[in-house]
PDB file of N, CA and C in Angstrom:
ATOM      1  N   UNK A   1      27.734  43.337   8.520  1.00  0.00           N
ATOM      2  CA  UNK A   1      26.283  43.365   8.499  1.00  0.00           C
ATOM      3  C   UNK A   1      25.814  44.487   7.587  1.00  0.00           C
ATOM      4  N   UNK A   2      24.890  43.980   6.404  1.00  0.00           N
ATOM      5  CA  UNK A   2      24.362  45.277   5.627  1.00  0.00           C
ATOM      6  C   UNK A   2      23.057  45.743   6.327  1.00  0.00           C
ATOM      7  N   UNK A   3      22.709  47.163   6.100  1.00  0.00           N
ATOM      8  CA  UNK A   3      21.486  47.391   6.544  1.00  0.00           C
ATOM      9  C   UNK A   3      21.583  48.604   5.407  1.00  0.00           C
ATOM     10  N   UNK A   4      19.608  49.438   5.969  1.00  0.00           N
ATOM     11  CA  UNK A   4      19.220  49.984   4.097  1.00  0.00           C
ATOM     12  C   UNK A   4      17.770  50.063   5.134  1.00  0.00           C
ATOM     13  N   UNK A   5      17.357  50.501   4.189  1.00  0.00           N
ATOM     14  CA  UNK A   5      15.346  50.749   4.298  1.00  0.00           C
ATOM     15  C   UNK A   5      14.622  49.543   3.700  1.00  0.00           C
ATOM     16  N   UNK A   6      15.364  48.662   3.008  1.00  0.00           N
ATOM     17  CA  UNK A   6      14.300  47.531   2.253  1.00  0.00           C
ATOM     18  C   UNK A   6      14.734  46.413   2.298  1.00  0.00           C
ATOM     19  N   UNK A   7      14.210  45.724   2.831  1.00  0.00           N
ATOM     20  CA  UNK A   7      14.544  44.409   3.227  1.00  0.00           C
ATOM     21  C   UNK A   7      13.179  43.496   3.010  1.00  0.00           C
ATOM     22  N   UNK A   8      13.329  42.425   2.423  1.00  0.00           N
ATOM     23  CA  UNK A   8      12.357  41.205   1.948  1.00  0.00           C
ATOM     24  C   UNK A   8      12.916  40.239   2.101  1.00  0.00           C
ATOM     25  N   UNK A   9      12.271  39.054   2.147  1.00  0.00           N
ATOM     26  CA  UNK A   9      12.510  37.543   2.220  1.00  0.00           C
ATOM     27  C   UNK A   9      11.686  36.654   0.979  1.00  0.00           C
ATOM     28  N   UNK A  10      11.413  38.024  -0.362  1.00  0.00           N
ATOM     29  CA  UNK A  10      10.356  38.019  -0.969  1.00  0.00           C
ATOM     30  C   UNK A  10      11.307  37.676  -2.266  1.00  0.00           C
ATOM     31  N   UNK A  11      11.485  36.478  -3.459  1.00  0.00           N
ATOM     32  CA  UNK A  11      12.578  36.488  -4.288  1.00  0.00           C
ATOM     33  C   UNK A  11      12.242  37.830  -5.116  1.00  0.00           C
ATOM     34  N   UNK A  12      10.711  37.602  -5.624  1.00  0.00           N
ATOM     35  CA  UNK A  12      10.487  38.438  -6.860  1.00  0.00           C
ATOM     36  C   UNK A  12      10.863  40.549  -6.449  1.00  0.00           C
ATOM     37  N   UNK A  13      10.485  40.330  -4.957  1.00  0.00           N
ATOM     38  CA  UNK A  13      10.836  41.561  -4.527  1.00  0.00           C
ATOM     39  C   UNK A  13      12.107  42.065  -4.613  1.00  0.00           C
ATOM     40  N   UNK A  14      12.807  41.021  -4.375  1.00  0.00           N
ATOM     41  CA  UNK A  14      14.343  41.300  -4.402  1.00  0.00           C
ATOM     42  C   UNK A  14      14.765  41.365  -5.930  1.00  0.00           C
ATOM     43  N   UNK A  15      14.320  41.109  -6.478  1.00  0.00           N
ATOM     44  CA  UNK A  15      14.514  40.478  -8.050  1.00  0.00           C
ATOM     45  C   UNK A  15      14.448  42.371  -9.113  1.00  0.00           C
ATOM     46  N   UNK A  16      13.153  42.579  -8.202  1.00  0.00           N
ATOM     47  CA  UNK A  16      12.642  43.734  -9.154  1.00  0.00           C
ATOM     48  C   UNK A  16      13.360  45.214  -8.412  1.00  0.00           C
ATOM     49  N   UNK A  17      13.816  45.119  -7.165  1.00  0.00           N
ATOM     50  CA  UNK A  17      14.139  46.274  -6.361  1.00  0.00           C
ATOM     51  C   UNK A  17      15.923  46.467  -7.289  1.00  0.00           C
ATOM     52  N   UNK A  18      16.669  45.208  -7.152  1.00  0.00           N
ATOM     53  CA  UNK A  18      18.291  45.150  -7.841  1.00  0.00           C
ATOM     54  C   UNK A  18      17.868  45.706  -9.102  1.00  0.00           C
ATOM     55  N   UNK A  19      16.954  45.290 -10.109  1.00  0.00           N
ATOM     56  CA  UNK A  19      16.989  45.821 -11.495  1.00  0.00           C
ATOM     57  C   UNK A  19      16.252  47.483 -11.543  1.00  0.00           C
ATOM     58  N   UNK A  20      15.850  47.843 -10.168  1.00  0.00           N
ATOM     59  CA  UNK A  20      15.669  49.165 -10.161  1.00  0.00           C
ATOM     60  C   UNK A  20      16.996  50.304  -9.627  1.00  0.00           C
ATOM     61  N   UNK A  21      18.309  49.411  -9.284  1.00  0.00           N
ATOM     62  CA  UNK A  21      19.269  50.172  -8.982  1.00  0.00           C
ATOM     63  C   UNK A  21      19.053  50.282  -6.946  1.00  0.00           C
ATOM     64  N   UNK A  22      18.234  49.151  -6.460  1.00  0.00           N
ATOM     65  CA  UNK A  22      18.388  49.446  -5.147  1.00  0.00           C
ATOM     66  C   UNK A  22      19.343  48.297  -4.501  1.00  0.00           C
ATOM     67  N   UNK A  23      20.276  47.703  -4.865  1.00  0.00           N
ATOM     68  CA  UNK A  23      21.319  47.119  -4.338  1.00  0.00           C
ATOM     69  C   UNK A  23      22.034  45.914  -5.190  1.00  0.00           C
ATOM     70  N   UNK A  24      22.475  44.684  -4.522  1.00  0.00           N
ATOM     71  CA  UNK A  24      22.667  43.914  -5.197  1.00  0.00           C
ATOM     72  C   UNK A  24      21.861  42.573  -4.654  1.00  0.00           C
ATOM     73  N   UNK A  25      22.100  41.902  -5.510  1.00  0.00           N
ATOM     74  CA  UNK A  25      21.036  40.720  -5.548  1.00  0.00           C
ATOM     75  C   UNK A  25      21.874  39.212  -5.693  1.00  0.00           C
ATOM     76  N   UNK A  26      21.657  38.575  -4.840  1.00  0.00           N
ATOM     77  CA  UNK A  26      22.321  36.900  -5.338  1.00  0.00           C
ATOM     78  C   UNK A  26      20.904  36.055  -5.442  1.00  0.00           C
ATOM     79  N   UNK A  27      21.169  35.427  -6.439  1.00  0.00           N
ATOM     80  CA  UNK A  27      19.792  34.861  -7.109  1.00  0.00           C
ATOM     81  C   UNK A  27      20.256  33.886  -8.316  1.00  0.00           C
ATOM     82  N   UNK A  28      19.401  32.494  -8.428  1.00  0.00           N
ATOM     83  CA  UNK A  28      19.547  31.800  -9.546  1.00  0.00           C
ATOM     84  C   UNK A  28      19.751  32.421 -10.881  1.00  0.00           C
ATOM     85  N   UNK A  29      19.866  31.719 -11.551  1.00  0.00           N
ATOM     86  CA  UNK A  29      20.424  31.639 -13.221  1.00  0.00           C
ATOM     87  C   UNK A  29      19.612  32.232 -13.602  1.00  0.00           C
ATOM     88  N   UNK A  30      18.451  31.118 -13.475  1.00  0.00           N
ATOM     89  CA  UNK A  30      16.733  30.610 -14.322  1.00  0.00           C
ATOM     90  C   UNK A  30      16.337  32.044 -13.734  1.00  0.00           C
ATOM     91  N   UNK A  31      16.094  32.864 -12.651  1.00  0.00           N
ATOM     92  CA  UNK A  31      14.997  33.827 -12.774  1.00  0.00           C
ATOM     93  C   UNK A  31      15.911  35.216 -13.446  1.00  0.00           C
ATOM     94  N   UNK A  32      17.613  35.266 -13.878  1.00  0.00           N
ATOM     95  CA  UNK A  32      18.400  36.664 -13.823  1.00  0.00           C
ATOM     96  C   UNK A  32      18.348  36.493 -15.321  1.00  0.00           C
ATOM     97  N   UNK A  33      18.906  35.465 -16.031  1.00  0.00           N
ATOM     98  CA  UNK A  33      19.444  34.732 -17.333  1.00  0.00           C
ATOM     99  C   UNK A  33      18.952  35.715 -18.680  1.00  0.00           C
ATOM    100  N   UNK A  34      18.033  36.240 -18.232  1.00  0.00           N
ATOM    101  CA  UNK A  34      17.394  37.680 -19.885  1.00  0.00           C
ATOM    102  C   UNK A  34      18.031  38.548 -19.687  1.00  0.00           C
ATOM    103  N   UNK A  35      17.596  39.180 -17.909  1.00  0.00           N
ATOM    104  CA  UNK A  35      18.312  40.704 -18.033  1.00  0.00           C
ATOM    105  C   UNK A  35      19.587  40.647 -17.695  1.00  0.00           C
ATOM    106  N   UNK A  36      20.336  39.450 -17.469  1.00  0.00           N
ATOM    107  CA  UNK A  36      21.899  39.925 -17.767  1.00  0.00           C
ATOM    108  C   UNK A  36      22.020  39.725 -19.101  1.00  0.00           C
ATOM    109  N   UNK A  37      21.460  38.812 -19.806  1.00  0.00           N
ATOM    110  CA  UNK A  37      21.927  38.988 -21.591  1.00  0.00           C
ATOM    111  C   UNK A  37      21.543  40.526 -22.151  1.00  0.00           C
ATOM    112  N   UNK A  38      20.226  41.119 -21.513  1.00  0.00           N
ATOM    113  CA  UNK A  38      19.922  42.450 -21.805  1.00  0.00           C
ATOM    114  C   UNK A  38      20.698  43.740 -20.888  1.00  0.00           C
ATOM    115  N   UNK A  39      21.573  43.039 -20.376  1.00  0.00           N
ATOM    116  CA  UNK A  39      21.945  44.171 -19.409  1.00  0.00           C
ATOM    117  C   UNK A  39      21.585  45.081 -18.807  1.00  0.00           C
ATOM    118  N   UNK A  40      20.071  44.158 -18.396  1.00  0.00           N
ATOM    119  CA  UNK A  40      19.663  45.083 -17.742  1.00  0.00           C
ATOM    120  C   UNK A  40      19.968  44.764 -15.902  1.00  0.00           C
ATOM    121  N   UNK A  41      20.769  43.937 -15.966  1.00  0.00           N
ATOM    122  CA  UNK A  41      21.772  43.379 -14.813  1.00  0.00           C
ATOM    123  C   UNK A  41      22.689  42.856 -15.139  1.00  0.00           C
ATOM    124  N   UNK A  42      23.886  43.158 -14.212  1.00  0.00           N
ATOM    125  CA  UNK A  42      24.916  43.420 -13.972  1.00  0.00           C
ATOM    126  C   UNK A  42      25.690  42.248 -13.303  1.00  0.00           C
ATOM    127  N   UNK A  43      26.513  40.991 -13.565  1.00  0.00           N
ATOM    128  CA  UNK A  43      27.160  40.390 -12.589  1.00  0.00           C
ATOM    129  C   UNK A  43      28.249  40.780 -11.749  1.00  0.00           C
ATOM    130  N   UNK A  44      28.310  41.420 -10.970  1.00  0.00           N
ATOM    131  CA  UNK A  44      29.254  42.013 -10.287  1.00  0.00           C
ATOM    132  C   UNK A  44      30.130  41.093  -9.463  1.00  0.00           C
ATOM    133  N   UNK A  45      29.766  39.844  -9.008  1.00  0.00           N
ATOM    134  CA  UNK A  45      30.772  38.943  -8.411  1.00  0.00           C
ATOM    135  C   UNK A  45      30.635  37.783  -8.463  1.00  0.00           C
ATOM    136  N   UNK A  46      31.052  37.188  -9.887  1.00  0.00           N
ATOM    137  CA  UNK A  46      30.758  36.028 -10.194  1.00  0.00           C
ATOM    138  C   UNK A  46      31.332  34.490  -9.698  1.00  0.00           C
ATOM    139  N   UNK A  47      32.080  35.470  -8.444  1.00  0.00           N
ATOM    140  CA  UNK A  47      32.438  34.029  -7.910  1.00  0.00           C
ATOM    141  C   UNK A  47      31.898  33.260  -7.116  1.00  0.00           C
ATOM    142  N   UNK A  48      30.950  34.414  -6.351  1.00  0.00           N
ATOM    143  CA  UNK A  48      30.379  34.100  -5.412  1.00  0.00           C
ATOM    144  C   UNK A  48      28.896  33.495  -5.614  1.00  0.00           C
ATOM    145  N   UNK A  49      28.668  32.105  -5.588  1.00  0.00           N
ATOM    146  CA  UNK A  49      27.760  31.263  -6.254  1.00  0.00           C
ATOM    147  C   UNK A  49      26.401  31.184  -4.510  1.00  0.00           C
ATOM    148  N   UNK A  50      25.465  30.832  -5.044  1.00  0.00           N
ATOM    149  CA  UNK A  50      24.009  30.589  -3.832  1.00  0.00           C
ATOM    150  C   UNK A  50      24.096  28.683  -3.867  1.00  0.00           C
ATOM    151  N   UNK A  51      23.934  28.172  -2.910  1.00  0.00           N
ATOM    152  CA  UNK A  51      24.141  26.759  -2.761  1.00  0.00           C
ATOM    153  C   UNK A  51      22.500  26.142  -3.375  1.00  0.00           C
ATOM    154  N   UNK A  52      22.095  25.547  -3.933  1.00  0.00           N
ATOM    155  CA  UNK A  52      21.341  25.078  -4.753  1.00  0.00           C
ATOM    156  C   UNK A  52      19.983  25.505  -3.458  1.00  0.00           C
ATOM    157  N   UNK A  53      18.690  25.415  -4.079  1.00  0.00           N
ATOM    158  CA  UNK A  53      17.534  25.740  -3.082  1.00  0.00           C
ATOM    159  C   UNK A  53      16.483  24.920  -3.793  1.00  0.00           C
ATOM    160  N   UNK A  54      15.624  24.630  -2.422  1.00  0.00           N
ATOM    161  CA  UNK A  54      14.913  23.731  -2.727  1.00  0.00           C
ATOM    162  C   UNK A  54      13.265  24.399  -3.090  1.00  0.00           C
ATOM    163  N   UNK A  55      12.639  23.623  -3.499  1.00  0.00           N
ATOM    164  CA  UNK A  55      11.542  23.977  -4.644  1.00  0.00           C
ATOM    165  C   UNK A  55       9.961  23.239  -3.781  1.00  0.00           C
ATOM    166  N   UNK A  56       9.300  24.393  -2.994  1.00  0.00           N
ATOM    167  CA  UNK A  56       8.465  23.519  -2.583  1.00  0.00           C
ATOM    168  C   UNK A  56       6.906  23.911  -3.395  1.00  0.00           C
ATOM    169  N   UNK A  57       6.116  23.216  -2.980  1.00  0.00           N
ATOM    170  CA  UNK A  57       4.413  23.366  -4.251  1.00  0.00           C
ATOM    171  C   UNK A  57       3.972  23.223  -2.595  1.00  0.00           C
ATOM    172  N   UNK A  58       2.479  24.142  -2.567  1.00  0.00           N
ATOM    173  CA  UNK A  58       1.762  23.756  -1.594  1.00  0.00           C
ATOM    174  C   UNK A  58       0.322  23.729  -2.335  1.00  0.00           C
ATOM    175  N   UNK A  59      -0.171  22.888  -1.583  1.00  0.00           N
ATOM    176  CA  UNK A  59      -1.962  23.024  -1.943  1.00  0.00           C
ATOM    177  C   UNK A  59      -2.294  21.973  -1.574  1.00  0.00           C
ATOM    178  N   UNK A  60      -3.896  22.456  -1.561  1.00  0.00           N
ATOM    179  CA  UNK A  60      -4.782  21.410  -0.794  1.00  0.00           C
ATOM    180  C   UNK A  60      -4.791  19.897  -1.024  1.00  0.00           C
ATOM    181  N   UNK A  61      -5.005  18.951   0.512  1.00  0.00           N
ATOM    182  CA  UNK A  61      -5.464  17.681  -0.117  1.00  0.00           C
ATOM    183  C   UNK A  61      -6.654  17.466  -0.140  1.00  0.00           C
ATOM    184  N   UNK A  62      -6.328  16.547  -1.716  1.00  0.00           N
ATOM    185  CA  UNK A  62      -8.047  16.097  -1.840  1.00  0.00           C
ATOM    186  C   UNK A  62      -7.785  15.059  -1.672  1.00  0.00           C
ATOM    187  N   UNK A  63      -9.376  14.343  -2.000  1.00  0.00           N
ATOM    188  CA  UNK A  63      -9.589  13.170  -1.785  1.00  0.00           C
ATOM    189  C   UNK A  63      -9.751  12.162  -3.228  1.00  0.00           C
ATOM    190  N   UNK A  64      -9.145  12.780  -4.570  1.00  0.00           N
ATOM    191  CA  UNK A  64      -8.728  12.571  -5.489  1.00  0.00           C
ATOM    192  C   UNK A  64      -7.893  13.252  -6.385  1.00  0.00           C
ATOM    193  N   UNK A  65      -6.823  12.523  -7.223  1.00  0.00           N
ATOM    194  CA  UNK A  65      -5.718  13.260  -7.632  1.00  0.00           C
ATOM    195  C   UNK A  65      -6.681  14.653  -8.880  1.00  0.00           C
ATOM    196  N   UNK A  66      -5.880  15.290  -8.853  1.00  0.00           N
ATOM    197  CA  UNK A  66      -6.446  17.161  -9.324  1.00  0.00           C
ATOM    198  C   UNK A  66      -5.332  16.730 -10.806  1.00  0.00           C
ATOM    199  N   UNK A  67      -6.229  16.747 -11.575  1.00  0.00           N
ATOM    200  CA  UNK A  67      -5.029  16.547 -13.372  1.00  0.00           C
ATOM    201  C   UNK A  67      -3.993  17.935 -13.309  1.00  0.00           C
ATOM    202  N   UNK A  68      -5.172  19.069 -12.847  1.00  0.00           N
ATOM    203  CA  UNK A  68      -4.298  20.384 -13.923  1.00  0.00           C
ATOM    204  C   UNK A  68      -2.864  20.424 -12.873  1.00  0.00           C
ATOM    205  N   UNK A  69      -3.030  19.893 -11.140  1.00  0.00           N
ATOM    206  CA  UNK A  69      -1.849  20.330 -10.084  1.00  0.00           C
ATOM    207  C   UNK A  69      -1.020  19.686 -10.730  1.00  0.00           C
ATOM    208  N   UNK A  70      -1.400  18.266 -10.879  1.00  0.00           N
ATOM    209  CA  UNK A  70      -0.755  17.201 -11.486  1.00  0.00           C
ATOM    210  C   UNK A  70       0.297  17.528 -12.139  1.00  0.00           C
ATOM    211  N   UNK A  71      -0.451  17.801 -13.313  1.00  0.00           N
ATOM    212  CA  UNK A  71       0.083  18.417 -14.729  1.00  0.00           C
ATOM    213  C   UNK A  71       1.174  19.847 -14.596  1.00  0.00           C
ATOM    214  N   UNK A  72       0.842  20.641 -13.660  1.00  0.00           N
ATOM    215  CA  UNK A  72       1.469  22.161 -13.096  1.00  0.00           C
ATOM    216  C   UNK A  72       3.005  20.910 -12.633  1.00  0.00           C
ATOM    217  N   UNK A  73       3.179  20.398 -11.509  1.00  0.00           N
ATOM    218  CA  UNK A  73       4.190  19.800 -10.760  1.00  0.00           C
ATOM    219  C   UNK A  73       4.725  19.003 -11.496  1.00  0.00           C
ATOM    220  N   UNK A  74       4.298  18.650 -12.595  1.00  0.00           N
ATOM    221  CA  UNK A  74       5.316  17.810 -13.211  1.00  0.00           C
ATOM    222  C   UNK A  74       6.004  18.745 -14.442  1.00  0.00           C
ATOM    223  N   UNK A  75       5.446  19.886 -15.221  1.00  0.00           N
ATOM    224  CA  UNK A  75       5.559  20.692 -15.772  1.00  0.00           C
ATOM    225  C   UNK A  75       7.167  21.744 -14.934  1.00  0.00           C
ATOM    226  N   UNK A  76       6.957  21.517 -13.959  1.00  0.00           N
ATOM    227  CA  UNK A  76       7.777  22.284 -13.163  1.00  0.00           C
ATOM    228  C   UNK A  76       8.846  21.638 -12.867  1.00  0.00           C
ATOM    229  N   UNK A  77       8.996  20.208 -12.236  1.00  0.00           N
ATOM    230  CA  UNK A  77       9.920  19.332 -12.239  1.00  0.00           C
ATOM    231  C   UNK A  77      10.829  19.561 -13.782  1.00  0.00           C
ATOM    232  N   UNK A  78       9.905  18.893 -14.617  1.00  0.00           N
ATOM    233  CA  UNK A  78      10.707  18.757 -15.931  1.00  0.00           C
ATOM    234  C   UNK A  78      11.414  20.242 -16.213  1.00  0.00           C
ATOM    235  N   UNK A  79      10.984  21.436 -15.975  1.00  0.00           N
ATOM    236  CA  UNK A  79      11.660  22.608 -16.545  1.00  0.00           C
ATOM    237  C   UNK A  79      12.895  22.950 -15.582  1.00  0.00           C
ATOM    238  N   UNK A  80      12.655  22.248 -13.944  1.00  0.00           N
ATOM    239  CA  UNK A  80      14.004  22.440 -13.003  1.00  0.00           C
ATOM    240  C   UNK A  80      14.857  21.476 -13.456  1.00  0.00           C
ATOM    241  N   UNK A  81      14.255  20.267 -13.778  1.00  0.00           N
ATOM    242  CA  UNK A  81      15.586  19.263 -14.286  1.00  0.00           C
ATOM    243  C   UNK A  81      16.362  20.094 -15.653  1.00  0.00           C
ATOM    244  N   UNK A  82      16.070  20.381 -16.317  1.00  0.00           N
ATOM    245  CA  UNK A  82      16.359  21.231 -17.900  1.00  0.00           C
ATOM    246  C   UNK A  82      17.465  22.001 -17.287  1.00  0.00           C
ATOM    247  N   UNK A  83      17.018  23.222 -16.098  1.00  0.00           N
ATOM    248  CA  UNK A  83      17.924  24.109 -15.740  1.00  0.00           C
ATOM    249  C   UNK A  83      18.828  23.403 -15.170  1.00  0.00           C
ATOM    250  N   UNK A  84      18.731  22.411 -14.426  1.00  0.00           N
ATOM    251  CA  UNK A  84      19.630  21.762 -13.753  1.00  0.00           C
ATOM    252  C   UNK A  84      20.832  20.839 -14.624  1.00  0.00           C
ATOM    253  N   UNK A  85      20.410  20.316 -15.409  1.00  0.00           N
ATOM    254  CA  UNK A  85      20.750  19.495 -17.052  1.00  0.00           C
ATOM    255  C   UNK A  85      22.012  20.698 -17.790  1.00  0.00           C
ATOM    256  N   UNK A  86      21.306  22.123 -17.947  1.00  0.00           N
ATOM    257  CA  UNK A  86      21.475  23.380 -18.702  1.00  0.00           C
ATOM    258  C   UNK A  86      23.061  23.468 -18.076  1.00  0.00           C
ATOM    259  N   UNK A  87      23.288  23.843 -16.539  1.00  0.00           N
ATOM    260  CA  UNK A  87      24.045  24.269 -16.157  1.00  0.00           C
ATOM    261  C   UNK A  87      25.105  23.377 -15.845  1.00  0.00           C
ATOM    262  N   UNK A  88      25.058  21.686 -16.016  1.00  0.00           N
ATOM    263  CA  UNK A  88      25.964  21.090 -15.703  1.00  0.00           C
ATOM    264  C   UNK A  88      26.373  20.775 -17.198  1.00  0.00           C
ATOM    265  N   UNK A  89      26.363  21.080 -18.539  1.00  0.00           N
ATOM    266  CA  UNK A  89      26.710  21.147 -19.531  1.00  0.00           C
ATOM    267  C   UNK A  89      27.819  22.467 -20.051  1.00  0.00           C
TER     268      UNK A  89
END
């Protein structure tokens, strides 16, 4: 069991605390993929892989389809399929 003073369930929190030197971090490709090319992170155990996670959108229903959500969720689909496409190549 690890324990520490900082603990989140927050990705971006966790994201920005590891690249400040406050622990280590297991986290997708798509959000690490710059600052390990910049080194500004570190893979320290590359064997140990995160089992794929799922991608949820929330927002209101209307009572007619919204273009820009529309447009946002499919924008997002297409860029997870890419990463998803990316890494099985």
């Amino acid at each position: 069991m690890l324990s520490g003073n900082f603990a989140t369930t927050n990705p971006e929190a966790l994201f920005y605390a590891a690249k400040n030197g406050m622990g280590v971090l297991i986290s997708n490709d798509v959000m690490i993929k710059e600052d390990v090319k910049t080194g500004a992170l570190i893979r320290v155990l590359p064997e140990i892989q995160a089992m794929d996670s799922t991608v949820y959108a929330y927002y209101p229903k209307l009572d007619y389809e919204h273009t820009r959500t529309k447009l946002f969720l499919d924008y997002i689909k297409m860029r997870l399929s890419q990463s998803n496409d990316e890494k099985g190549a």
